[in-house]
Protein backbone atom coordinates (compact mmCIF):
# COMPACT_ATOMS: atom_id res chain seq x y z
CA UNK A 1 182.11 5.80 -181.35
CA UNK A 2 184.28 6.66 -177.92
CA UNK A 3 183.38 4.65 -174.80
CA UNK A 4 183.35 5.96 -171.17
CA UNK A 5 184.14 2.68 -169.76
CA UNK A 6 185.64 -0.15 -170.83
CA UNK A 7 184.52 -4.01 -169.81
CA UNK A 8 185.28 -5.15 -166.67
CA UNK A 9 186.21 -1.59 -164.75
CA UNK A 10 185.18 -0.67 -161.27
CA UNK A 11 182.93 1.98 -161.30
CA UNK A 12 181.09 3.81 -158.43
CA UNK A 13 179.01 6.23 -158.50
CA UNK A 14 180.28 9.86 -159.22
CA UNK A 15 179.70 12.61 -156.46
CA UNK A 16 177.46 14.97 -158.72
CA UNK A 17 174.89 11.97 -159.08
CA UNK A 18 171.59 13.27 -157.41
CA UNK A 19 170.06 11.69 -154.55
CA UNK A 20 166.95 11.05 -156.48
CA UNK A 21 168.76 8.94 -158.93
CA UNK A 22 168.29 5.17 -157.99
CA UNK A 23 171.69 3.82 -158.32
CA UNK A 24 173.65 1.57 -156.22
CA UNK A 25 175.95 2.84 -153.63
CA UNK A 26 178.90 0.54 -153.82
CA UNK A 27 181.17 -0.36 -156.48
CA UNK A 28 180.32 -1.88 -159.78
CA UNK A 29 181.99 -3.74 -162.79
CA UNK A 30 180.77 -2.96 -165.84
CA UNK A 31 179.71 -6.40 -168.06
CA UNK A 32 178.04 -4.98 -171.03
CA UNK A 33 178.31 -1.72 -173.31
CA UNK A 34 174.49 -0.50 -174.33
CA UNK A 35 173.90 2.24 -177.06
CA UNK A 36 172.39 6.00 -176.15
CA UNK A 37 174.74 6.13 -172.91
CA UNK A 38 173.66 3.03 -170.69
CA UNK A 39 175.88 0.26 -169.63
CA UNK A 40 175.42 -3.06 -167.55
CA UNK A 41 176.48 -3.59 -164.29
CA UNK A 42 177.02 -5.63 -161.98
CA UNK A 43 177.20 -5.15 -158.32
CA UNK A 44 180.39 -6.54 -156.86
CA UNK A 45 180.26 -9.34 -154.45
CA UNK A 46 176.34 -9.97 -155.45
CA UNK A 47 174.44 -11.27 -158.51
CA UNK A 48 172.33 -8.56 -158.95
CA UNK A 49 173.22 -6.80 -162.49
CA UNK A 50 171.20 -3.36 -163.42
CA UNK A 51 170.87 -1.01 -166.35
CA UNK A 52 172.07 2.51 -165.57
CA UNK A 53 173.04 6.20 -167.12
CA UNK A 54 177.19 6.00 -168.17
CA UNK A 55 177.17 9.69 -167.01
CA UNK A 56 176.25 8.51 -163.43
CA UNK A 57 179.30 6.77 -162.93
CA UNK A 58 183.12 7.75 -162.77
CA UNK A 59 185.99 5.30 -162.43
CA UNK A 60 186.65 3.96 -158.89
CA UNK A 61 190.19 5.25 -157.62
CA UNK A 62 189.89 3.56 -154.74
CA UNK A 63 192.73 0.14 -154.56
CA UNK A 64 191.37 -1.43 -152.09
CA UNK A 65 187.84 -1.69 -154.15
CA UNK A 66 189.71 -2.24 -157.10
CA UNK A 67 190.81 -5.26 -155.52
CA UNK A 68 187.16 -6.62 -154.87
CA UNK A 69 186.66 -6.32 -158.36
């Protein structure tokens, strides 16, 4: 079974995400690996850690929230 993410990336939302999907704006690390497409994340620089949709999320390219992470 492939992976999208691995633990511990930075992960923002991607751009085709719809508006009406709740997720969180910022960049994320991923802590946990769920089955059926989910992961767990948590939201850098807070506590707060959320299930959401793999397929919602793309890689951060960004360094400079890289480095956050």
């Amino acid at each position: 079974m492939a992976f999208k993410f691995k633990l511990g990336e930075i992960i923002v939302p991607s751009r085709e995400t719809p508006a009406s999907v709740n997720v969180p704006s910022g960049p994320s690390e991923v802590i946990a690996i769920q089955l059926n497409g989910y992961i767990r994340v948590q939201v850098v620089g807070t506590h707060k850690k959320i299930l959401v949709r793999a397929e919602d999320y793309e890689i951060c390219e960004d360094e400079t929230l890289v480095a956050m992470g």
